[in-house]
C-alpha atoms as a PDB file:
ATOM      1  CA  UNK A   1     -28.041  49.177 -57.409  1.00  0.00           C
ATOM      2  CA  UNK A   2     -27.559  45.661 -57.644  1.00  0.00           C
ATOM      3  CA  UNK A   3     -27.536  43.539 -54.630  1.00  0.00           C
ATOM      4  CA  UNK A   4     -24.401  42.275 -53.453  1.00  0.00           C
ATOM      5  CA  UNK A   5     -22.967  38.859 -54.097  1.00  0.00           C
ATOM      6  CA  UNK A   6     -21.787  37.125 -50.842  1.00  0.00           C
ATOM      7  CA  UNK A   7     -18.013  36.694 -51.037  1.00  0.00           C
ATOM      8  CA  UNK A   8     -16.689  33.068 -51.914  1.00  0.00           C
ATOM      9  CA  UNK A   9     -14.110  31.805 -49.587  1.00  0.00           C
ATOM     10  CA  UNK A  10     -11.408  30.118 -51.233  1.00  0.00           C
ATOM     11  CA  UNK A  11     -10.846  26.374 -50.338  1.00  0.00           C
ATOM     12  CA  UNK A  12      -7.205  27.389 -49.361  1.00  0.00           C
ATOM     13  CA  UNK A  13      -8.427  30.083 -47.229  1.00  0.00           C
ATOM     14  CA  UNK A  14     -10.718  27.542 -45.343  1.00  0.00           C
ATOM     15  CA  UNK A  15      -7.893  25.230 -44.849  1.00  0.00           C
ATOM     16  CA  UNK A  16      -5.538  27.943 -43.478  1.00  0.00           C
ATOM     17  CA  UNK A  17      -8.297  29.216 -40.895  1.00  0.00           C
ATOM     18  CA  UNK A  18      -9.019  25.626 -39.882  1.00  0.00           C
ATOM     19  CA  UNK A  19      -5.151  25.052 -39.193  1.00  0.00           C
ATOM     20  CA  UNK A  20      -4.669  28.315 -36.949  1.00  0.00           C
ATOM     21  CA  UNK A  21      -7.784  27.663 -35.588  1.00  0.00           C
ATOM     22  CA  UNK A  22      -6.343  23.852 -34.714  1.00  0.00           C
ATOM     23  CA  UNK A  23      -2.569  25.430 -33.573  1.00  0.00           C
ATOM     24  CA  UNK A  24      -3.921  27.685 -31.239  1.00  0.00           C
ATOM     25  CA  UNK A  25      -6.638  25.601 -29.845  1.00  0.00           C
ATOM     26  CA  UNK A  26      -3.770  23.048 -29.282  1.00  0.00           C
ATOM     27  CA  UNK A  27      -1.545  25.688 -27.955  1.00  0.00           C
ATOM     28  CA  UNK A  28      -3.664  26.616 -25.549  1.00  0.00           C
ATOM     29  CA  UNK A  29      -4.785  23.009 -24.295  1.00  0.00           C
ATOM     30  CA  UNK A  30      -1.217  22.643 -23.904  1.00  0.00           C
ATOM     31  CA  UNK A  31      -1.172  25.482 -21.730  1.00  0.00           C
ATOM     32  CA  UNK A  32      -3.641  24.637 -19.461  1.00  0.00           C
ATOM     33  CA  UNK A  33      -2.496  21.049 -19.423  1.00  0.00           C
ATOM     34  CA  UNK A  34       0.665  22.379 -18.003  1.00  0.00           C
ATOM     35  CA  UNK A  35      -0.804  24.625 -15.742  1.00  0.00           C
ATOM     36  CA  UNK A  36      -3.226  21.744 -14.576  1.00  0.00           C
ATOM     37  CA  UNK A  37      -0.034  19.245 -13.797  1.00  0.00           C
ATOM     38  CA  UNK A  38       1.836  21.875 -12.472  1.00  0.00           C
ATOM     39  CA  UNK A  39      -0.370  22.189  -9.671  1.00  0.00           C
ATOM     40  CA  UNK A  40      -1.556  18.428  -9.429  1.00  0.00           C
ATOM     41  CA  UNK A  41       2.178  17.427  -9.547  1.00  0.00           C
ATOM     42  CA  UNK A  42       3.023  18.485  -6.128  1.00  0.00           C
ATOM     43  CA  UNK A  43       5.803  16.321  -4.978  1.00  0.00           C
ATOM     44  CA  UNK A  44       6.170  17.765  -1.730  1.00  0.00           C
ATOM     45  CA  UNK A  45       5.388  15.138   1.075  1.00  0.00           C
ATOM     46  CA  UNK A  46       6.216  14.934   4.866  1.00  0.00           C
ATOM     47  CA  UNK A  47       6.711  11.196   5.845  1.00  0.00           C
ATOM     48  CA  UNK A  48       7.588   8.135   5.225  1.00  0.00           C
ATOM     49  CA  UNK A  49       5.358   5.393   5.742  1.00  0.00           C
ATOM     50  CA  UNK A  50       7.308   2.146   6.110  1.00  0.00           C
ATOM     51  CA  UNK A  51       4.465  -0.736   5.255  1.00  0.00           C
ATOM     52  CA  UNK A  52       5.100  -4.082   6.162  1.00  0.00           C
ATOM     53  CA  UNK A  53       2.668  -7.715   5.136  1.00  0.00           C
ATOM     54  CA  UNK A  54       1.750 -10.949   6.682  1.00  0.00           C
ATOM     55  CA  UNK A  55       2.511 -12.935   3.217  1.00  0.00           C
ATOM     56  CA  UNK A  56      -0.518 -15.283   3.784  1.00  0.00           C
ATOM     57  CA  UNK A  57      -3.005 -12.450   4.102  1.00  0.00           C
ATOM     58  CA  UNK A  58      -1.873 -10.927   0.891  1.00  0.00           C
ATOM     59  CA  UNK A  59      -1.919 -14.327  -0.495  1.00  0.00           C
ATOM     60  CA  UNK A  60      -5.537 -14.478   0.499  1.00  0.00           C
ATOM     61  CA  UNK A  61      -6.661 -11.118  -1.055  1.00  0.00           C
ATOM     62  CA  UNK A  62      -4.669 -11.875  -4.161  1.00  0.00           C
ATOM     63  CA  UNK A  63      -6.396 -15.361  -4.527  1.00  0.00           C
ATOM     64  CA  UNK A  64      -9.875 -13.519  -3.878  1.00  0.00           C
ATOM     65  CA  UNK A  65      -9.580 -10.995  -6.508  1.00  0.00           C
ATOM     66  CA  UNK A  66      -9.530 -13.205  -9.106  1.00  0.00           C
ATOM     67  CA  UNK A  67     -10.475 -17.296  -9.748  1.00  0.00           C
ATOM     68  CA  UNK A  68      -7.140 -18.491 -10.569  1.00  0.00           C
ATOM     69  CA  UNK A  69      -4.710 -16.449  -9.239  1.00  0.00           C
ATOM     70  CA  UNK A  70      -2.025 -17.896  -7.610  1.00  0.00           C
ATOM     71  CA  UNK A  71       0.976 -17.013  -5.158  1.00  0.00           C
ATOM     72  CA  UNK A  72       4.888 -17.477  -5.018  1.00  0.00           C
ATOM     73  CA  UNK A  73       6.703 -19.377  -2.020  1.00  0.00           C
ATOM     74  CA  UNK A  74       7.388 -15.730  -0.212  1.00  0.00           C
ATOM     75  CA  UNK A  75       3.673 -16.287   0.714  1.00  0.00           C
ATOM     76  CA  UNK A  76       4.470 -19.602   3.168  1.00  0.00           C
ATOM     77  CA  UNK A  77       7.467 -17.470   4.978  1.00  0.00           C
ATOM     78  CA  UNK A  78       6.410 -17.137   8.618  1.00  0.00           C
ATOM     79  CA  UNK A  79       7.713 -13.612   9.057  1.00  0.00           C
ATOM     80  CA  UNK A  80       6.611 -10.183   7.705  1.00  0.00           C
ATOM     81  CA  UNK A  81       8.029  -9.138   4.905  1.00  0.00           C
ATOM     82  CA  UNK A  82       8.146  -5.540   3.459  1.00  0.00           C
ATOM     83  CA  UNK A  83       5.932  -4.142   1.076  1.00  0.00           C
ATOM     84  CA  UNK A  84       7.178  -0.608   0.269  1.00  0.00           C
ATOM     85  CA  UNK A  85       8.754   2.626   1.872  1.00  0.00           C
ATOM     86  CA  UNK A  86       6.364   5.368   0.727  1.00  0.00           C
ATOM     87  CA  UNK A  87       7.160   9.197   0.592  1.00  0.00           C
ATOM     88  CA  UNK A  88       3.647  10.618   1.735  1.00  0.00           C
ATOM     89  CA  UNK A  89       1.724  13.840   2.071  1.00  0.00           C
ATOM     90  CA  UNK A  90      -0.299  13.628   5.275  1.00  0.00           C
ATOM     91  CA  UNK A  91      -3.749  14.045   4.273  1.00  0.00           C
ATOM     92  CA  UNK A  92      -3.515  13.032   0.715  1.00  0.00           C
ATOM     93  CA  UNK A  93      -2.583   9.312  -1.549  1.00  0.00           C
ATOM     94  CA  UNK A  94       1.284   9.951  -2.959  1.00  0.00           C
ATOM     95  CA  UNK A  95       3.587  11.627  -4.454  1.00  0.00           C
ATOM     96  CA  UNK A  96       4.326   8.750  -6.916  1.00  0.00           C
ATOM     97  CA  UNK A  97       6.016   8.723  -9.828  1.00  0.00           C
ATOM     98  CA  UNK A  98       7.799  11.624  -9.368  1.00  0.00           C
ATOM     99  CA  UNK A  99      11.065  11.291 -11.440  1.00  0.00           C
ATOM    100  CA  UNK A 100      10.635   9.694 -14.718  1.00  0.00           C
ATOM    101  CA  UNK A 101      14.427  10.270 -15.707  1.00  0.00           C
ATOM    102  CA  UNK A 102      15.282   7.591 -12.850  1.00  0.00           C
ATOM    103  CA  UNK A 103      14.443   4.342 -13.937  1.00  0.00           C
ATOM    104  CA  UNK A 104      14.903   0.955 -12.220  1.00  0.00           C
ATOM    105  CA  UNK A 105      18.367  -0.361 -13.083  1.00  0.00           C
ATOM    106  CA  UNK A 106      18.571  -3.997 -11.116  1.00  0.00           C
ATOM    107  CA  UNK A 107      22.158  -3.885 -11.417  1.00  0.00           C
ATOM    108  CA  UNK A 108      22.091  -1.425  -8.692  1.00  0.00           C
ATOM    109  CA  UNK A 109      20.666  -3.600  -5.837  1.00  0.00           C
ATOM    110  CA  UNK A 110      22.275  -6.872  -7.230  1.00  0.00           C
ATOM    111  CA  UNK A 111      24.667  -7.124  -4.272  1.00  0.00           C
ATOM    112  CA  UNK A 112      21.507  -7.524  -2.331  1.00  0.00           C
ATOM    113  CA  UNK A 113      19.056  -9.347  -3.958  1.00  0.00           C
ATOM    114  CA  UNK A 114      19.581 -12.314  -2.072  1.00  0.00           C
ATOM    115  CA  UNK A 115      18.048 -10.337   1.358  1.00  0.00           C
ATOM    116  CA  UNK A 116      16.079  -8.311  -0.824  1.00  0.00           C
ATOM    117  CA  UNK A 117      14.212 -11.911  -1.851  1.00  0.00           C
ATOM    118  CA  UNK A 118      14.348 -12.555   1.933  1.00  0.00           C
ATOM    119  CA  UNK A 119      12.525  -9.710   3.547  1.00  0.00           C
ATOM    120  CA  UNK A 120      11.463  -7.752   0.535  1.00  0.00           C
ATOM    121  CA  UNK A 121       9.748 -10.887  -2.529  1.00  0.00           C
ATOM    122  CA  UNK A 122       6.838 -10.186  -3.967  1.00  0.00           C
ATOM    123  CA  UNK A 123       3.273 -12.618  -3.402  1.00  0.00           C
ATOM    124  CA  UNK A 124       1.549 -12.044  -6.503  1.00  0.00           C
ATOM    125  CA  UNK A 125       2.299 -14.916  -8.797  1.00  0.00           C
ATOM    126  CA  UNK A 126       1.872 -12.110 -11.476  1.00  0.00           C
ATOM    127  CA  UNK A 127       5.266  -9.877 -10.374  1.00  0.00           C
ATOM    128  CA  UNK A 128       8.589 -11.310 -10.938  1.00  0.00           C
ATOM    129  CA  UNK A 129      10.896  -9.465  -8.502  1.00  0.00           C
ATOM    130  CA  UNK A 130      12.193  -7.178 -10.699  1.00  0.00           C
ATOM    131  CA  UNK A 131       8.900  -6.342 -11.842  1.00  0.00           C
ATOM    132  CA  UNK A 132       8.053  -5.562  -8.147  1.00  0.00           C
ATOM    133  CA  UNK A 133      10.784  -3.708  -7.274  1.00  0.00           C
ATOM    134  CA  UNK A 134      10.635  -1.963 -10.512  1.00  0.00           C
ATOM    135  CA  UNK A 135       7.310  -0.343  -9.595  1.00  0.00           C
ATOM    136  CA  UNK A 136       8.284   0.261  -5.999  1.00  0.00           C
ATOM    137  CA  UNK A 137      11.262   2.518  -7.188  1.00  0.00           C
ATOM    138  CA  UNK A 138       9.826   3.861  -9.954  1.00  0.00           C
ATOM    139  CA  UNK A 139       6.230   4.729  -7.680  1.00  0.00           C
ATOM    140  CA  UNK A 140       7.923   5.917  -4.443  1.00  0.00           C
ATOM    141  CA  UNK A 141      11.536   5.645  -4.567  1.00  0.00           C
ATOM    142  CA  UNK A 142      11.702   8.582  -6.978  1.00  0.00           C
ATOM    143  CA  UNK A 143       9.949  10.403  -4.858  1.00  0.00           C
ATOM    144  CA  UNK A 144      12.480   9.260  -2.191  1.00  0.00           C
ATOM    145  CA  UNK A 145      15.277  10.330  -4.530  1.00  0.00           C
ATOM    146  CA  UNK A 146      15.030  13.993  -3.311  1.00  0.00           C
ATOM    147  CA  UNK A 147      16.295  12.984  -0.107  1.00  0.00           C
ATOM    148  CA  UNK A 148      20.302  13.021   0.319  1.00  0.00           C
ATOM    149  CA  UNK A 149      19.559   9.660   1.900  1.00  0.00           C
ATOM    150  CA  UNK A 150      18.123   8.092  -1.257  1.00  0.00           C
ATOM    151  CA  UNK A 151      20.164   8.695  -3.780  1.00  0.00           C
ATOM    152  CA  UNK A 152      19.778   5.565  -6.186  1.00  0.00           C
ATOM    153  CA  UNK A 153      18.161   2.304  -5.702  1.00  0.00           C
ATOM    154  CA  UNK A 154      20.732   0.625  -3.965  1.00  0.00           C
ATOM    155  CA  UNK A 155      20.640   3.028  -0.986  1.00  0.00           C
ATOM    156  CA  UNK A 156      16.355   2.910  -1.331  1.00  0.00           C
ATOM    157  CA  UNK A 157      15.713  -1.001  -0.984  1.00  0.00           C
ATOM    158  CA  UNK A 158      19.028  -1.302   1.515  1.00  0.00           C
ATOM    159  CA  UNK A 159      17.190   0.886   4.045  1.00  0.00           C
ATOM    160  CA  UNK A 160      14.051  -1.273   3.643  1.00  0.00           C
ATOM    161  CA  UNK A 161      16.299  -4.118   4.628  1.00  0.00           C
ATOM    162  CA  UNK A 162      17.415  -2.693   7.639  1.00  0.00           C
ATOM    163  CA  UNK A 163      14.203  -1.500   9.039  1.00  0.00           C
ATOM    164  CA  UNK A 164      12.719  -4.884   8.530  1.00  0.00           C
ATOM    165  CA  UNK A 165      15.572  -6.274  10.857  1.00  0.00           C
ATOM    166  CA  UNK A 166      15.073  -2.860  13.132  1.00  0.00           C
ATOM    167  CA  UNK A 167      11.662  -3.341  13.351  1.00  0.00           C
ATOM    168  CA  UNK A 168      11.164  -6.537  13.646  1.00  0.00           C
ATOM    169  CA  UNK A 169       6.979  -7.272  13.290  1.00  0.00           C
ATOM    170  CA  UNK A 170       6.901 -10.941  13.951  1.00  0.00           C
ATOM    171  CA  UNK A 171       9.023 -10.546  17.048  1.00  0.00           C
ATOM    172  CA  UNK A 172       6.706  -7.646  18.460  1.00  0.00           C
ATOM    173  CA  UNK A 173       3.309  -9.465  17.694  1.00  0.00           C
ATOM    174  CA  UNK A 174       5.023 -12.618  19.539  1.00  0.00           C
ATOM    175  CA  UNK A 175       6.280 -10.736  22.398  1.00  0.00           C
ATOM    176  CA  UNK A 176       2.842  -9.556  22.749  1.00  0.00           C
ATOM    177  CA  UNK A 177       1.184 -12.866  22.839  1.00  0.00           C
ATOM    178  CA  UNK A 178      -0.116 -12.441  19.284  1.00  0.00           C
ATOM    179  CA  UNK A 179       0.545 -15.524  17.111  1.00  0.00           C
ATOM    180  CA  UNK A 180      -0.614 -16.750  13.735  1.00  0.00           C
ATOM    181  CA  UNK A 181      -3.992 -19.076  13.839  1.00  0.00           C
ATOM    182  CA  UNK A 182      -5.787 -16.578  16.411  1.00  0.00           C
ATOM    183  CA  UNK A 183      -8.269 -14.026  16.088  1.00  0.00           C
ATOM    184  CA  UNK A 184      -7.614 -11.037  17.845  1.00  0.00           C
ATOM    185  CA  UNK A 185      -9.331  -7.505  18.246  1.00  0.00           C
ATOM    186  CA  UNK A 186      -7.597  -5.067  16.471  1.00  0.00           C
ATOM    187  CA  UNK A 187      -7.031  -2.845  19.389  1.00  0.00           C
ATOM    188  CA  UNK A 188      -4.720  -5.895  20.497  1.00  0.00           C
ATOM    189  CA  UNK A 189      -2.789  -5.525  18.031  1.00  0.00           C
ATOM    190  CA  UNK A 190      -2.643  -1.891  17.294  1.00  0.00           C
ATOM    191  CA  UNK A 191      -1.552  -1.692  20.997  1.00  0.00           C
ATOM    192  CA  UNK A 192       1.241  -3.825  20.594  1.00  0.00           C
ATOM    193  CA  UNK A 193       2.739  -2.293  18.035  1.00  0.00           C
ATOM    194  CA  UNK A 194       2.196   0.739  19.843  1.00  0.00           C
ATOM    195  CA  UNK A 195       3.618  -0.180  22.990  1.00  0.00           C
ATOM    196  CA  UNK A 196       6.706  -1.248  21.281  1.00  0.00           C
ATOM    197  CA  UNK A 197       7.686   1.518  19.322  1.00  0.00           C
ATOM    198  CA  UNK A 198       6.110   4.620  20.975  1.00  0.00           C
ATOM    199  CA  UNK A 199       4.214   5.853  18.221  1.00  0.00           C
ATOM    200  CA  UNK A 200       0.567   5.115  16.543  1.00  0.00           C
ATOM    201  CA  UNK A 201       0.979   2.822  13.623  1.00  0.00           C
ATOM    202  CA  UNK A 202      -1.900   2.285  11.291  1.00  0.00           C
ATOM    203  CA  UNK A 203      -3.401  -1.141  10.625  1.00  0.00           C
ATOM    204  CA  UNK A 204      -4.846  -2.333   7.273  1.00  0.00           C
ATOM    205  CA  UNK A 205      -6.973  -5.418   6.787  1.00  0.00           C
ATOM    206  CA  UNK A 206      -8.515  -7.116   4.109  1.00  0.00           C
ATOM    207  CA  UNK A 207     -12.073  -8.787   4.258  1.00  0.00           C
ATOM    208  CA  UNK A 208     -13.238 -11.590   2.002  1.00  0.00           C
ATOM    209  CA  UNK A 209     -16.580 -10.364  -0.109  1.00  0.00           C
ATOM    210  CA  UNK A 210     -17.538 -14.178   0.591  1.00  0.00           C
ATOM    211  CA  UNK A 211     -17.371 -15.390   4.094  1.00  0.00           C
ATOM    212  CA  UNK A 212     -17.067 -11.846   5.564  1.00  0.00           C
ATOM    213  CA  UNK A 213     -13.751 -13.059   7.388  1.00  0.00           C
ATOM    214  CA  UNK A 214     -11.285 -10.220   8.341  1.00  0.00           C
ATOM    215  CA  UNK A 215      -7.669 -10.706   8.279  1.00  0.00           C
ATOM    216  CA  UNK A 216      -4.829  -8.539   9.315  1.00  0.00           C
ATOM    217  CA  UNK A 217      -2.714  -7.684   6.232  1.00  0.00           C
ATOM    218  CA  UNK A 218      -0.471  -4.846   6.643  1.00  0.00           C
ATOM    219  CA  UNK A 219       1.160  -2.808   9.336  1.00  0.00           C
ATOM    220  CA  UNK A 220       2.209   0.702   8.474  1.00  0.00           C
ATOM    221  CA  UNK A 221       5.126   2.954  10.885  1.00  0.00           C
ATOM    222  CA  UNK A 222       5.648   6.576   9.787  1.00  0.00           C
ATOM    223  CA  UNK A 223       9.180   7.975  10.019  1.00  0.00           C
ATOM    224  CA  UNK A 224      10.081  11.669   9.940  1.00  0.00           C
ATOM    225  CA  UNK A 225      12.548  13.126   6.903  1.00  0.00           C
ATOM    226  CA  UNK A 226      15.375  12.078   9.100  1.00  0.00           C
ATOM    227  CA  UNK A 227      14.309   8.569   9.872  1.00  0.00           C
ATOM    228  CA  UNK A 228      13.471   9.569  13.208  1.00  0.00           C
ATOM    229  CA  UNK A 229       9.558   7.236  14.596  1.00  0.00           C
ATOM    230  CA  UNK A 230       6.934   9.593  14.120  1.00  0.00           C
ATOM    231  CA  UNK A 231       2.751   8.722  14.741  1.00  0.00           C
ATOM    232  CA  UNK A 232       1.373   7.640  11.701  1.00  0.00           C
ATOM    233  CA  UNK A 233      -1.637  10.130  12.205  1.00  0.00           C
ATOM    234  CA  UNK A 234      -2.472  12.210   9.162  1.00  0.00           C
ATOM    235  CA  UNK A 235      -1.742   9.590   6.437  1.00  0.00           C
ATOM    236  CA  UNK A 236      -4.811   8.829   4.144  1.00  0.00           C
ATOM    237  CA  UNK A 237      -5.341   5.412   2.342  1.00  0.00           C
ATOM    238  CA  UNK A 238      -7.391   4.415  -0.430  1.00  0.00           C
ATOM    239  CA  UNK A 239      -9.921   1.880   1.772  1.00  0.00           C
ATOM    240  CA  UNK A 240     -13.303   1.782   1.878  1.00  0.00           C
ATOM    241  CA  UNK A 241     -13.093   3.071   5.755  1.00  0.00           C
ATOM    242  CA  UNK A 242     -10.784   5.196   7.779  1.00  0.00           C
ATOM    243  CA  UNK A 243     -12.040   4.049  11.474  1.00  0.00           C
ATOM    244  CA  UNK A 244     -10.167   6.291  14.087  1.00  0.00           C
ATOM    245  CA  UNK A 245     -11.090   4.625  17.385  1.00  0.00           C
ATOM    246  CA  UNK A 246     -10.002   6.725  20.695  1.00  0.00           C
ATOM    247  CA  UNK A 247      -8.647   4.894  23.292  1.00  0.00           C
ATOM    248  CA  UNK A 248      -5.823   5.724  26.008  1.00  0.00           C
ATOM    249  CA  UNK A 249      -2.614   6.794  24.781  1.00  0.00           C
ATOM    250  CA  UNK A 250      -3.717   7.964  21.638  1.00  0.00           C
ATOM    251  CA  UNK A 251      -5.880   7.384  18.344  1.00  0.00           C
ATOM    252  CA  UNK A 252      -5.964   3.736  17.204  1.00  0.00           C
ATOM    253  CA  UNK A 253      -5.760   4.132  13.102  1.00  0.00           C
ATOM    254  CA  UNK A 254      -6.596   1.119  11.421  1.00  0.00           C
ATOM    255  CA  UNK A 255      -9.223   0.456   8.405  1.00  0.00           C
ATOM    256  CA  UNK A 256     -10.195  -2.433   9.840  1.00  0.00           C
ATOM    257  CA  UNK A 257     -14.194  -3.032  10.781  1.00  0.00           C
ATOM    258  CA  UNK A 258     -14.109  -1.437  14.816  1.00  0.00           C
ATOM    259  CA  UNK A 259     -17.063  -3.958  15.246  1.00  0.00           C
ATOM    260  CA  UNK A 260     -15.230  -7.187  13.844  1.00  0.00           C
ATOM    261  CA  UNK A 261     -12.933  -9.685  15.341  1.00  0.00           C
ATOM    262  CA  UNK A 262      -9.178 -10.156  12.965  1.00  0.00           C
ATOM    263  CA  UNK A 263      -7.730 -13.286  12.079  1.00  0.00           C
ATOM    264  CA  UNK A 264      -3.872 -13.757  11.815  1.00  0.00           C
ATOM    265  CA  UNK A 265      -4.145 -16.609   9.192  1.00  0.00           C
ATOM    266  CA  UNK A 266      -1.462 -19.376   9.691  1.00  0.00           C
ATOM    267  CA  UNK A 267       0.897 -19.698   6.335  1.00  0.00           C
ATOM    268  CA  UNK A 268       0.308 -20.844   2.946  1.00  0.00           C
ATOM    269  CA  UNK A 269      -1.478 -23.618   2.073  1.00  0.00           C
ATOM    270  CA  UNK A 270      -4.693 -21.826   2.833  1.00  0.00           C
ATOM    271  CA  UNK A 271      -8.274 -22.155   2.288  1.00  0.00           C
ATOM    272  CA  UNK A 272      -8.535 -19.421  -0.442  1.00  0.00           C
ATOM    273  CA  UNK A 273     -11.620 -16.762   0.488  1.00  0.00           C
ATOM    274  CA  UNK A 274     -14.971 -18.277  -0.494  1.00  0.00           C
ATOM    275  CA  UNK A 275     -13.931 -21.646  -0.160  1.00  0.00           C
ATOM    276  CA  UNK A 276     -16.570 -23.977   1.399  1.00  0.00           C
ATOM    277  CA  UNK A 277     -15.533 -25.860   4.159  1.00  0.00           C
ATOM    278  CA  UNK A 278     -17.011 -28.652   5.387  1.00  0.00           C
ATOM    279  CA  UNK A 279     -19.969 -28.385   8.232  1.00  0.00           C
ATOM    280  CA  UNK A 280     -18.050 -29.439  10.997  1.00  0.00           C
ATOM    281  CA  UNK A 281     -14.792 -27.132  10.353  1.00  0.00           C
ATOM    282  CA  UNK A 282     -17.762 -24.151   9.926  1.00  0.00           C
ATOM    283  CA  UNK A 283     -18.844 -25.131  13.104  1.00  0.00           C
ATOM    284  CA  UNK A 284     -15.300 -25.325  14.918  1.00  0.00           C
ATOM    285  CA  UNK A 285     -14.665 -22.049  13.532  1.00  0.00           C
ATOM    286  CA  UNK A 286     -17.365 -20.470  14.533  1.00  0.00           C
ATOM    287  CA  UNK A 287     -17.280 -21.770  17.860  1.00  0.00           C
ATOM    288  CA  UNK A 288     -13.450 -20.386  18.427  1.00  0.00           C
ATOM    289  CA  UNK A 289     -14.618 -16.928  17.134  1.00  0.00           C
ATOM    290  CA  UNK A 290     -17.454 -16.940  19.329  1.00  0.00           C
ATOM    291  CA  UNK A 291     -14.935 -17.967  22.333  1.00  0.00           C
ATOM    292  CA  UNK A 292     -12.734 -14.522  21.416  1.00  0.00           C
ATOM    293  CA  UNK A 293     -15.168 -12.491  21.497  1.00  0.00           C
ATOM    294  CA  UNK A 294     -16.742 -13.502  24.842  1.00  0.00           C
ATOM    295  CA  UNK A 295     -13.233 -13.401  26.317  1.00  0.00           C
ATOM    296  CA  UNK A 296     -12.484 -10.105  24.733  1.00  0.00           C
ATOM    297  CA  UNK A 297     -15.950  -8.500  25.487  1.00  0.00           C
ATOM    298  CA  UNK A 298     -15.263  -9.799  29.152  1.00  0.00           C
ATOM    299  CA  UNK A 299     -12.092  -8.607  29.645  1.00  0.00           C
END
């Protein structure tokens, strides 16, 4: 008996295997794709954290990140403006981005773009307004959206405007003795804002890779689903430390260094981060920060 010959596959056969086998591999990547965002796509969150900046600290960072960037006017105002209202999860980053059908219309908040440039501009040189806004609706305000409260941009960016005014920062620091062109603990200021509003706030601060300096940058309240003040413990931000320092009357939440003195940096024009400064202003400076820390290690 002859042997047998091995069967020749057609080229068209080959080319319809390769197809199914290409549909249903796709088919089922597609699957699992949706499966995957499904669950990663949990927009479900708990507060909101209302974030608020010195302009001349983000100024700072923004110049340090890269050699020639460069800030608007908002970063010489002498009052804090607001960053963002953020729809968070408490022990995770986000939601964001959770409503791609709602994009950023400006004509919605044009009736108040005039406060909006007051107490809500962007710093970045980078970011027109609209460009910052844009992302701020599009990143958080959508998430926002499922709340009665929010229901388009106008009613998103108004509320920011009023809780800047409600909760005033510069007022509270100044109350509290806290001024621009000191260094303070952090624990000062942490307590201040504390003892004003009743609730822990958290306190973010941004240190130059250069001269080491810390400066006080941001100054995060929580608020409940009804906009009632809730503690801002549970929220978790991308920083390269989380420190959560005990001290009476709560947790003190800040990712500022525990171990390292803050500067409130006066307004814009600043000595960028890195800058070198001449021997004698070095020595000044370094004399005033030695001062505040003897008279806060003594106190």
């Amino acid at each position: 008996m002859p042997p047998m010959q091995p069967r020749k596959i057609s080229p068209t056969t080959v080319i319809i295997a390769i197809t199914l086998f290409i549909f249903v591999s796709c088919s089922l990547m597609n699957s699992f794709y949706k499966i995957i965002t499904n669950r990663l796509n949990d927009n479900s969150w708990d507060v909101y954290i209302f974030t608020q900046n010195w302009p001349a600290s983000v100024c700072l960072s923004w110049e340090e990140k890269q050699k020639g960037n460069a800030c608007f006017g908002a970063a010489n105002k002498t009052s804090w403006t607001v960053h963002g209202i953020w729809p968070t999860k408490l022990g995770t980053i986000g939601p964001s981005f959770c409503n791609m059908s709602l994009p950023f219309y400006p004509e919605g908040i044009y009736s108040i773009k005039d406060e909006l440039n007051e107490v809500w501009s962007p710093i970045e040189k980078h970011r027109k307004s609209n460009v910052f806004w844009k992302h701020e609706w599009e990143k958080h305000g959508t998430c926002a959206d499922t709340m009665p409260m929010y229901p388009f941009e106008y009613s998103y960016f108004n509320q920011g405007i009023k809780w800047s005014r409600q909760y005033n920062l510069t007022t509270v620091l100044s109350n509290a003795g806290i001024n621009p062109g000191k260094i303070y603990n952090v624990s000062t200021v942490w307590s201040a804002v504390k003892d004003a509003y009743g609730k822990n706030p958290h306190i973010v601060c941004f240190t130059d890779t250069a001269s080491k300096s810390s400066y006080i940058m941001e100054i995060r309240i929580c608020f409940s689903k009804t906009f009632e003040l809730v503690d801002c413990d549970g929220i978790k931000l991308q920083t390269r430390w989380d420190h959560r320092r005990k001290q009476s009357g709560g947790g003190n939440f800040t990712d500022c260094s525990p171990n390292q003195l803050v500067e409130y940096p006066l307004t814009s024009p600043f000595p960028p981060p890195g800058t070198v400064q001449p021997p004698e202003d070095v020595f000044i400076l370094d004399v005033l920060k030695a001062i505040q820390l003897l008279s806060w290690a003594t106190s």
